[in-house]
PDB file of N, CA and C in Angstrom:
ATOM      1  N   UNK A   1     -26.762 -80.557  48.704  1.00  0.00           N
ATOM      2  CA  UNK A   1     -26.787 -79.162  48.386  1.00  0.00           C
ATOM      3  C   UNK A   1     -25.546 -78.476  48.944  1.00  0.00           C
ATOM      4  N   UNK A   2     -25.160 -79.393  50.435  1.00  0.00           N
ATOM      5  CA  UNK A   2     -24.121 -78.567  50.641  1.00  0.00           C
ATOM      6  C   UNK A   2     -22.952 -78.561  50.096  1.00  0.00           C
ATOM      7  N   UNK A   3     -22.619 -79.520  49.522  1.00  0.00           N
ATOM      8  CA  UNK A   3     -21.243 -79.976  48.782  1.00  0.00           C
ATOM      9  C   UNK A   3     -21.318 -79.197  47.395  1.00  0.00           C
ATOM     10  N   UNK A   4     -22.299 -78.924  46.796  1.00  0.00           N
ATOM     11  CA  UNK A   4     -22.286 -78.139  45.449  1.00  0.00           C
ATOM     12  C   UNK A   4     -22.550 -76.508  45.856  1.00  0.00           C
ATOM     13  N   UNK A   5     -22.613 -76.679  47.019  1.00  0.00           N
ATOM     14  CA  UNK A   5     -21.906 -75.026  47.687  1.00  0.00           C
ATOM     15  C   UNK A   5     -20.576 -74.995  47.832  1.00  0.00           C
ATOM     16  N   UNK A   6     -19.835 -75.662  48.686  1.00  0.00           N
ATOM     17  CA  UNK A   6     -18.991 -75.881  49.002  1.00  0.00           C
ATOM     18  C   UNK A   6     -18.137 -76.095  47.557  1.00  0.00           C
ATOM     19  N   UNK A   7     -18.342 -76.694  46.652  1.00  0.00           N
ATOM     20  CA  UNK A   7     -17.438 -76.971  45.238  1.00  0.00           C
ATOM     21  C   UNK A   7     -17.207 -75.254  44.772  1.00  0.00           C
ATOM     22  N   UNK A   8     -18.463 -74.274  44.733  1.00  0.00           N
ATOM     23  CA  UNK A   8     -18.234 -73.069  44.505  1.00  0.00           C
ATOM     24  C   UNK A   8     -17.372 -72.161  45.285  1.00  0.00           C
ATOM     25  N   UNK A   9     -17.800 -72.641  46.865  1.00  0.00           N
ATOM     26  CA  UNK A   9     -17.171 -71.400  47.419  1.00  0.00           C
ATOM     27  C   UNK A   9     -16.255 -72.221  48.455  1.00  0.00           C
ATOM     28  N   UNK A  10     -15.711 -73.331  48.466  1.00  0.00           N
ATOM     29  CA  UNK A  10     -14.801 -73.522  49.295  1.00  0.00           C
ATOM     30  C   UNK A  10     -15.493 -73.771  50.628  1.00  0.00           C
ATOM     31  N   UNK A  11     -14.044 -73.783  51.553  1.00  0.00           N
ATOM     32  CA  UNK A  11     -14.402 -74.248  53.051  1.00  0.00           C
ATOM     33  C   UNK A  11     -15.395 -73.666  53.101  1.00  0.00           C
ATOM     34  N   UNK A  12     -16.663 -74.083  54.018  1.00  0.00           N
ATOM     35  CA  UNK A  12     -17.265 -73.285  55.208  1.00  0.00           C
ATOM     36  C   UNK A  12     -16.750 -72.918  56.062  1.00  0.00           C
ATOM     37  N   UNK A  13     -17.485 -71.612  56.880  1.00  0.00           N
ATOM     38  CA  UNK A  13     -16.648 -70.794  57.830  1.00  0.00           C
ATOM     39  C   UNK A  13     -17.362 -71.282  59.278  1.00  0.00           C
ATOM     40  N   UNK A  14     -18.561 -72.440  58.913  1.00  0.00           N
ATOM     41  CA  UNK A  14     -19.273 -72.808  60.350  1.00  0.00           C
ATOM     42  C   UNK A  14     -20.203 -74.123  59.398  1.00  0.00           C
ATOM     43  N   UNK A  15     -19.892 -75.191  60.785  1.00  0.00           N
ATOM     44  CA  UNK A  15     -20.679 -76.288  60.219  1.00  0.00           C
ATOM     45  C   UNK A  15     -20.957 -76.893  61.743  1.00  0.00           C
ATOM     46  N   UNK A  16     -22.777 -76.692  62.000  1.00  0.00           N
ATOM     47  CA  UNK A  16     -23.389 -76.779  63.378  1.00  0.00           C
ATOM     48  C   UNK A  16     -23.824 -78.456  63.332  1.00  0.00           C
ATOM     49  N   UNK A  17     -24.175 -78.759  64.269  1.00  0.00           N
ATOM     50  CA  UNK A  17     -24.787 -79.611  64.401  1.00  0.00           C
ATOM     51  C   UNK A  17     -26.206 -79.948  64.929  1.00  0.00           C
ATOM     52  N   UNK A  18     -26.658 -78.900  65.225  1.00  0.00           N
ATOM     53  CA  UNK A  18     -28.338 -79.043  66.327  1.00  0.00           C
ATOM     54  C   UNK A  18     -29.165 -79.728  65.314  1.00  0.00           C
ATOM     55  N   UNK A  19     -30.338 -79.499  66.028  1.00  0.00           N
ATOM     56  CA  UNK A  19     -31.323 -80.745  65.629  1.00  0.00           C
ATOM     57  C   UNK A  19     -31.741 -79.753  63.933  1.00  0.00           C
ATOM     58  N   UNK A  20     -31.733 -78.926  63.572  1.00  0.00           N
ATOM     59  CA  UNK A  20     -31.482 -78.395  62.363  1.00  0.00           C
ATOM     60  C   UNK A  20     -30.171 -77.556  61.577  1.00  0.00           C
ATOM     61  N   UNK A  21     -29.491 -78.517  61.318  1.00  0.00           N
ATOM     62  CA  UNK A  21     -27.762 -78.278  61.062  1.00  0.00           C
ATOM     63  C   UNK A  21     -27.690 -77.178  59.719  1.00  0.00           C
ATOM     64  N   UNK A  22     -26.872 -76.234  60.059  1.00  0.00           N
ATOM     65  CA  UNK A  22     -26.679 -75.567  59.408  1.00  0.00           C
ATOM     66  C   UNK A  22     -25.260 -75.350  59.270  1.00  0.00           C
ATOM     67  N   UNK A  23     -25.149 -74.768  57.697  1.00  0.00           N
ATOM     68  CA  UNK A  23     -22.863 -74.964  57.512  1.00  0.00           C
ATOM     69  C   UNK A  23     -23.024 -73.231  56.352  1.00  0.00           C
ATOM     70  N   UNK A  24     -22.327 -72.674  56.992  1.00  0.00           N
ATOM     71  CA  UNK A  24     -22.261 -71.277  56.412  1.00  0.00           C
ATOM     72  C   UNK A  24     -21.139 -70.736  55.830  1.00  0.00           C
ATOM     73  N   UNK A  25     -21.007 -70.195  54.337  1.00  0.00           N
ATOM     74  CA  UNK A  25     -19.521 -69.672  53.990  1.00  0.00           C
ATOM     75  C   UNK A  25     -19.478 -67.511  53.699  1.00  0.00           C
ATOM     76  N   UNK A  26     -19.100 -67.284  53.934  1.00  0.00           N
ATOM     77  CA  UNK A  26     -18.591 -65.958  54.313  1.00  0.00           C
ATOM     78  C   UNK A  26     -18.682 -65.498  52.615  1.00  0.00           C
ATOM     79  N   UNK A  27     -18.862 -64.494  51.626  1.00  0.00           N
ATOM     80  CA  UNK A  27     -19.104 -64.264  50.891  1.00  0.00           C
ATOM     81  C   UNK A  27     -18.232 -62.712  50.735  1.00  0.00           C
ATOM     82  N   UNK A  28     -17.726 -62.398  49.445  1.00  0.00           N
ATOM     83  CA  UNK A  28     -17.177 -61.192  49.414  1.00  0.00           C
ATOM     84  C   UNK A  28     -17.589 -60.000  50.082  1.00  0.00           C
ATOM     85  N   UNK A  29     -18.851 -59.883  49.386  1.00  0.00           N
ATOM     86  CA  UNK A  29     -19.542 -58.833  49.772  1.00  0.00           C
ATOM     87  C   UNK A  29     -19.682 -58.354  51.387  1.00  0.00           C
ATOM     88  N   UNK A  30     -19.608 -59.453  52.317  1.00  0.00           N
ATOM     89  CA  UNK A  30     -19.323 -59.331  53.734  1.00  0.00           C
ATOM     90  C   UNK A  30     -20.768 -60.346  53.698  1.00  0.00           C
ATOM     91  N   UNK A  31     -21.197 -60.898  53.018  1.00  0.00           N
ATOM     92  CA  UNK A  31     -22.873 -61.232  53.797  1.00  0.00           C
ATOM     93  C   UNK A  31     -22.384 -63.156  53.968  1.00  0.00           C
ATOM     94  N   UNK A  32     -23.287 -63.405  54.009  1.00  0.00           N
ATOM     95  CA  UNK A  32     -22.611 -65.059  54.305  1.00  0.00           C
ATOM     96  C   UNK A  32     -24.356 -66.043  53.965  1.00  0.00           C
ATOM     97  N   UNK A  33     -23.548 -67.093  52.571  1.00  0.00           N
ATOM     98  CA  UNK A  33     -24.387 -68.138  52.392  1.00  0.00           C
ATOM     99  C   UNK A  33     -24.778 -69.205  53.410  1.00  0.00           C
ATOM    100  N   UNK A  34     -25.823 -69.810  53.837  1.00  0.00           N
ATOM    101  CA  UNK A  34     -26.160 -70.399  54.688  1.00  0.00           C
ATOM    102  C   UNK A  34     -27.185 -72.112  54.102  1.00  0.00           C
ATOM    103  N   UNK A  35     -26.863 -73.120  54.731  1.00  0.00           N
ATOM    104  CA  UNK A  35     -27.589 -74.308  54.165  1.00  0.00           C
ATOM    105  C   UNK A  35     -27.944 -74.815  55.152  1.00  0.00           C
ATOM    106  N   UNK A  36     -29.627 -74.945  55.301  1.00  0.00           N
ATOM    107  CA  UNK A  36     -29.716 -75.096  56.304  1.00  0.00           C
ATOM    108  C   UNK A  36     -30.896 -76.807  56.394  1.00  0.00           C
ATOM    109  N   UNK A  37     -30.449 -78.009  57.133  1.00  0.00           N
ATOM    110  CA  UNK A  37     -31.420 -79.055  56.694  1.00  0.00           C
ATOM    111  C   UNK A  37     -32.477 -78.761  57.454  1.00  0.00           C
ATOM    112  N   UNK A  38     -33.883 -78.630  56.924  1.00  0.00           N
ATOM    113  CA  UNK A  38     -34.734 -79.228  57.650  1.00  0.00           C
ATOM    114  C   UNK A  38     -35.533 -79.869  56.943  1.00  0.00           C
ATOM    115  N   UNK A  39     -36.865 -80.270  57.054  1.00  0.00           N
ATOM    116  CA  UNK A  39     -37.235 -81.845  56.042  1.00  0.00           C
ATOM    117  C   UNK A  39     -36.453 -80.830  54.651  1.00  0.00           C
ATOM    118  N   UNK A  40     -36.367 -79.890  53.980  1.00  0.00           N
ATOM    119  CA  UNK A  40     -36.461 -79.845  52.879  1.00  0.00           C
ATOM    120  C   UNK A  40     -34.712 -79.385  52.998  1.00  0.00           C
ATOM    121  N   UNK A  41     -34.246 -78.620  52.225  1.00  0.00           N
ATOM    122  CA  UNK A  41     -33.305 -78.025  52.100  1.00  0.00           C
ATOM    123  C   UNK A  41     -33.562 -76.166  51.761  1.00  0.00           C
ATOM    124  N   UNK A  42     -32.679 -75.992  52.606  1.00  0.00           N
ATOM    125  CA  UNK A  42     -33.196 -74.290  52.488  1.00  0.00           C
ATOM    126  C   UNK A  42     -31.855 -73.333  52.348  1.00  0.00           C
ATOM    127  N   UNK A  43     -31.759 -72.346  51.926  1.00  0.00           N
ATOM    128  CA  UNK A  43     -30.186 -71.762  51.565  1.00  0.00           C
ATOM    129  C   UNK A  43     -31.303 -70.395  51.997  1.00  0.00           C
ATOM    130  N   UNK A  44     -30.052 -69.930  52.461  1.00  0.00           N
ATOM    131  CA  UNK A  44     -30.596 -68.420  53.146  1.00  0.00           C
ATOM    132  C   UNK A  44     -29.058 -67.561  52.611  1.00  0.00           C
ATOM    133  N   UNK A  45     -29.668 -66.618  52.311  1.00  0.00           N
ATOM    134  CA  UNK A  45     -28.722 -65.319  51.857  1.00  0.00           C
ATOM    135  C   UNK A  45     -29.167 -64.456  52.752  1.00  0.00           C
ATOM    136  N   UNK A  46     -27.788 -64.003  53.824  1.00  0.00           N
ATOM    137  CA  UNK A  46     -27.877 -63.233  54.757  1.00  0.00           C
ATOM    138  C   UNK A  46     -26.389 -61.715  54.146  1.00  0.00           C
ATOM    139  N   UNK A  47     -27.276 -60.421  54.745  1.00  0.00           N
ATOM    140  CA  UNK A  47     -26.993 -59.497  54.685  1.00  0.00           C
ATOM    141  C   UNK A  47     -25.768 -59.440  55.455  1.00  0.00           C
ATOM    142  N   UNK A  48     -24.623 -58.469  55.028  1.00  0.00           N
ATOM    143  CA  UNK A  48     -23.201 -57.964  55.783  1.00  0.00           C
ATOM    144  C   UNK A  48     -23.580 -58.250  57.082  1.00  0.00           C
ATOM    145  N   UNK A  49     -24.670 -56.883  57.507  1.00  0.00           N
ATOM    146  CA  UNK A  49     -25.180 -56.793  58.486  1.00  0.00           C
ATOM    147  C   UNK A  49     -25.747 -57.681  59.494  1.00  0.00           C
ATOM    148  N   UNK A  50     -26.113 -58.374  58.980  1.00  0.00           N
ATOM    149  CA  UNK A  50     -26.908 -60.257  59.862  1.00  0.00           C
ATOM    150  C   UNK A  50     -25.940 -60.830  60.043  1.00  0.00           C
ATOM    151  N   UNK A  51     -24.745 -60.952  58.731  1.00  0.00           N
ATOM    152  CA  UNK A  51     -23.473 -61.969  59.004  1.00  0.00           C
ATOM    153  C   UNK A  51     -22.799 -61.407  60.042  1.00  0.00           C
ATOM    154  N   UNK A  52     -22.456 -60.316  60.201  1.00  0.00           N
ATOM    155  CA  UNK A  52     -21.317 -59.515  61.106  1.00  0.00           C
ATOM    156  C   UNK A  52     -21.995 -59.867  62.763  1.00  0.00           C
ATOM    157  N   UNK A  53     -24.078 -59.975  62.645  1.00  0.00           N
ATOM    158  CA  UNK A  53     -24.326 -60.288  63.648  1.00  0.00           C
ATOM    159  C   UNK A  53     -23.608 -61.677  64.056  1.00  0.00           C
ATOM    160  N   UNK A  54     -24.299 -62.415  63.334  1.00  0.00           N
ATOM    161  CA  UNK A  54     -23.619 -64.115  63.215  1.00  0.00           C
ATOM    162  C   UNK A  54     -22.396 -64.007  63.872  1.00  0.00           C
ATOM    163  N   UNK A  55     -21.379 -63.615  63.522  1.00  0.00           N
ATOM    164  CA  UNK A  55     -19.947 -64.047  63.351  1.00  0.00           C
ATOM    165  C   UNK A  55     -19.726 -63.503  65.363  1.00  0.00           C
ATOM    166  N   UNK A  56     -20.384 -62.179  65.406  1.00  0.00           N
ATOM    167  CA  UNK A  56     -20.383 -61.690  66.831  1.00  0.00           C
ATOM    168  C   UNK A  56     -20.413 -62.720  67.795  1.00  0.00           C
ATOM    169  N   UNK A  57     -21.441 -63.312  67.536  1.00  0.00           N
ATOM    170  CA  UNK A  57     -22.031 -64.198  68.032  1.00  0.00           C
ATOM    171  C   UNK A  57     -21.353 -65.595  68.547  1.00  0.00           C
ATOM    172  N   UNK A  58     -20.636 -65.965  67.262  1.00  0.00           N
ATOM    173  CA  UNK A  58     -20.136 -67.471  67.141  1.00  0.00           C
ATOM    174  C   UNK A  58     -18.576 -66.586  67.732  1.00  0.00           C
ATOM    175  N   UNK A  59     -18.103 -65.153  67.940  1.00  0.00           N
ATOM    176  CA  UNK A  59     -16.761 -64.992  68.413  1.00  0.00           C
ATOM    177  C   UNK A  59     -17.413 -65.057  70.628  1.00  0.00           C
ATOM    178  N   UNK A  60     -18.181 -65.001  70.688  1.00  0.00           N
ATOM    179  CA  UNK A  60     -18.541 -64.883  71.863  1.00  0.00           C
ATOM    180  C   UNK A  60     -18.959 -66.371  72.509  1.00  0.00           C
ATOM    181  N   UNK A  61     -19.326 -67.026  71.678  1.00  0.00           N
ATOM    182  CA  UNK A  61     -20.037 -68.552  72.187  1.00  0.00           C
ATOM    183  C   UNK A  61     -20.811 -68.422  72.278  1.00  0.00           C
ATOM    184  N   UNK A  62     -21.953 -68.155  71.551  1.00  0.00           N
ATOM    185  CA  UNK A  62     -23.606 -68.169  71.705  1.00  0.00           C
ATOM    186  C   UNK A  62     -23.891 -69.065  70.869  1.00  0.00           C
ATOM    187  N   UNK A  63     -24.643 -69.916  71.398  1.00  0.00           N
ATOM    188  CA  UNK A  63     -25.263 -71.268  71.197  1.00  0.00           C
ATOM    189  C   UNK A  63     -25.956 -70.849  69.706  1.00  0.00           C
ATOM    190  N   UNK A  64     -25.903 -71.346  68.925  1.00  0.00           N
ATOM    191  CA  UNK A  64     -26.849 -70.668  67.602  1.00  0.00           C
ATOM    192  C   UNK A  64     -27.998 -71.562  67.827  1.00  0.00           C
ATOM    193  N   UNK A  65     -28.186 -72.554  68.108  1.00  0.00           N
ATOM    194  CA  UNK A  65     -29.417 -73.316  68.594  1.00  0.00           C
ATOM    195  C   UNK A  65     -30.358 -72.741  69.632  1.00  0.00           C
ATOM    196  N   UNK A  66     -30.431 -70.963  69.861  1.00  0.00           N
ATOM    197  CA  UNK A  66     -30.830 -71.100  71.315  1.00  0.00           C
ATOM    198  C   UNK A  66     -32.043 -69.816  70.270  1.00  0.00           C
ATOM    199  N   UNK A  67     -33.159 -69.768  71.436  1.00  0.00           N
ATOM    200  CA  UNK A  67     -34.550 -69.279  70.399  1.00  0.00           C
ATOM    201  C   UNK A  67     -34.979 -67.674  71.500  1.00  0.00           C
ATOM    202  N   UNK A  68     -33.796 -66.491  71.474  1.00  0.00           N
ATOM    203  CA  UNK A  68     -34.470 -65.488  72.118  1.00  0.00           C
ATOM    204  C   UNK A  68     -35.829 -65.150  72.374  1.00  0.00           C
ATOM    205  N   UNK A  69     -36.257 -64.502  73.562  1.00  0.00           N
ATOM    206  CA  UNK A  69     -37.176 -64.151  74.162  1.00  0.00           C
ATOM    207  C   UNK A  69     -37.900 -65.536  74.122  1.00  0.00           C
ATOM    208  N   UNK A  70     -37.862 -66.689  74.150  1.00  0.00           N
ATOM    209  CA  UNK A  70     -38.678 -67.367  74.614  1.00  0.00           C
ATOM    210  C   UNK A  70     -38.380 -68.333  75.735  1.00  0.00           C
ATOM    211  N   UNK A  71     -37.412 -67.951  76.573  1.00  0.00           N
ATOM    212  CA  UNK A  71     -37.134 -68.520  77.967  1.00  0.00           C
ATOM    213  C   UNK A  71     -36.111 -69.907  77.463  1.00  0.00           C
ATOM    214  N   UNK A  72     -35.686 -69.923  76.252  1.00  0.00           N
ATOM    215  CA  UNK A  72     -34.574 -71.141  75.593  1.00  0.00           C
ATOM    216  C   UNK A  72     -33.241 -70.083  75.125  1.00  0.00           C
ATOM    217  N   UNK A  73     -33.338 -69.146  75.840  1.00  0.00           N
ATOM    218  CA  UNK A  73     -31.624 -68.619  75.693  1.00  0.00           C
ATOM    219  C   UNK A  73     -30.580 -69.113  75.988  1.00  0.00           C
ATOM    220  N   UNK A  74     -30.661 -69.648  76.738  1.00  0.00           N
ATOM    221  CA  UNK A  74     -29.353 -70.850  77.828  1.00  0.00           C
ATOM    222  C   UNK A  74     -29.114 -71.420  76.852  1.00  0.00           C
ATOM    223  N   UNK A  75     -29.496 -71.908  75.470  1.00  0.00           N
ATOM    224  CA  UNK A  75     -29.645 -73.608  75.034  1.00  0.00           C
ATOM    225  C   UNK A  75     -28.054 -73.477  74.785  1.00  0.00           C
TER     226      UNK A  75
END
């Protein structure tokens, strides 16, 4: 799934590795496509607003593997 993303929209702008890998590409509009494995395959369409969170995030080093408020923030 991810490669017939990737044929449309080019590089990804993030390709994770945790125990549910996810590879994300940045989209005009400001929002950003997302593929994410778990048993199935799942594509998430995230808002300007969520992406701009995202991107905050990955400019700071925050673990995207890590699960707020439940004492796994460190991860």
């Amino acid at each position: 799934m991810a490669a017939a993303v990737q044929a449309e929209l080019g590089e990804p702008v993030r390709t994770d590795a945790w125990e549910h890998a996810r590879t994300a590409w940045d989209i005009a509009s400001g929002g950003r496509v997302v593929v994410q494995r778990l048993e199935s395959v799942v594509i998430v369409l995230r808002s300007q607003e969520v992406a701009d969170l995202e991107r905050g995030e990955e400019r700071l080093g925050i673990d995207s593997g890590r699960i707020p408020g439940t004492g796994r923030e460190a991860l």
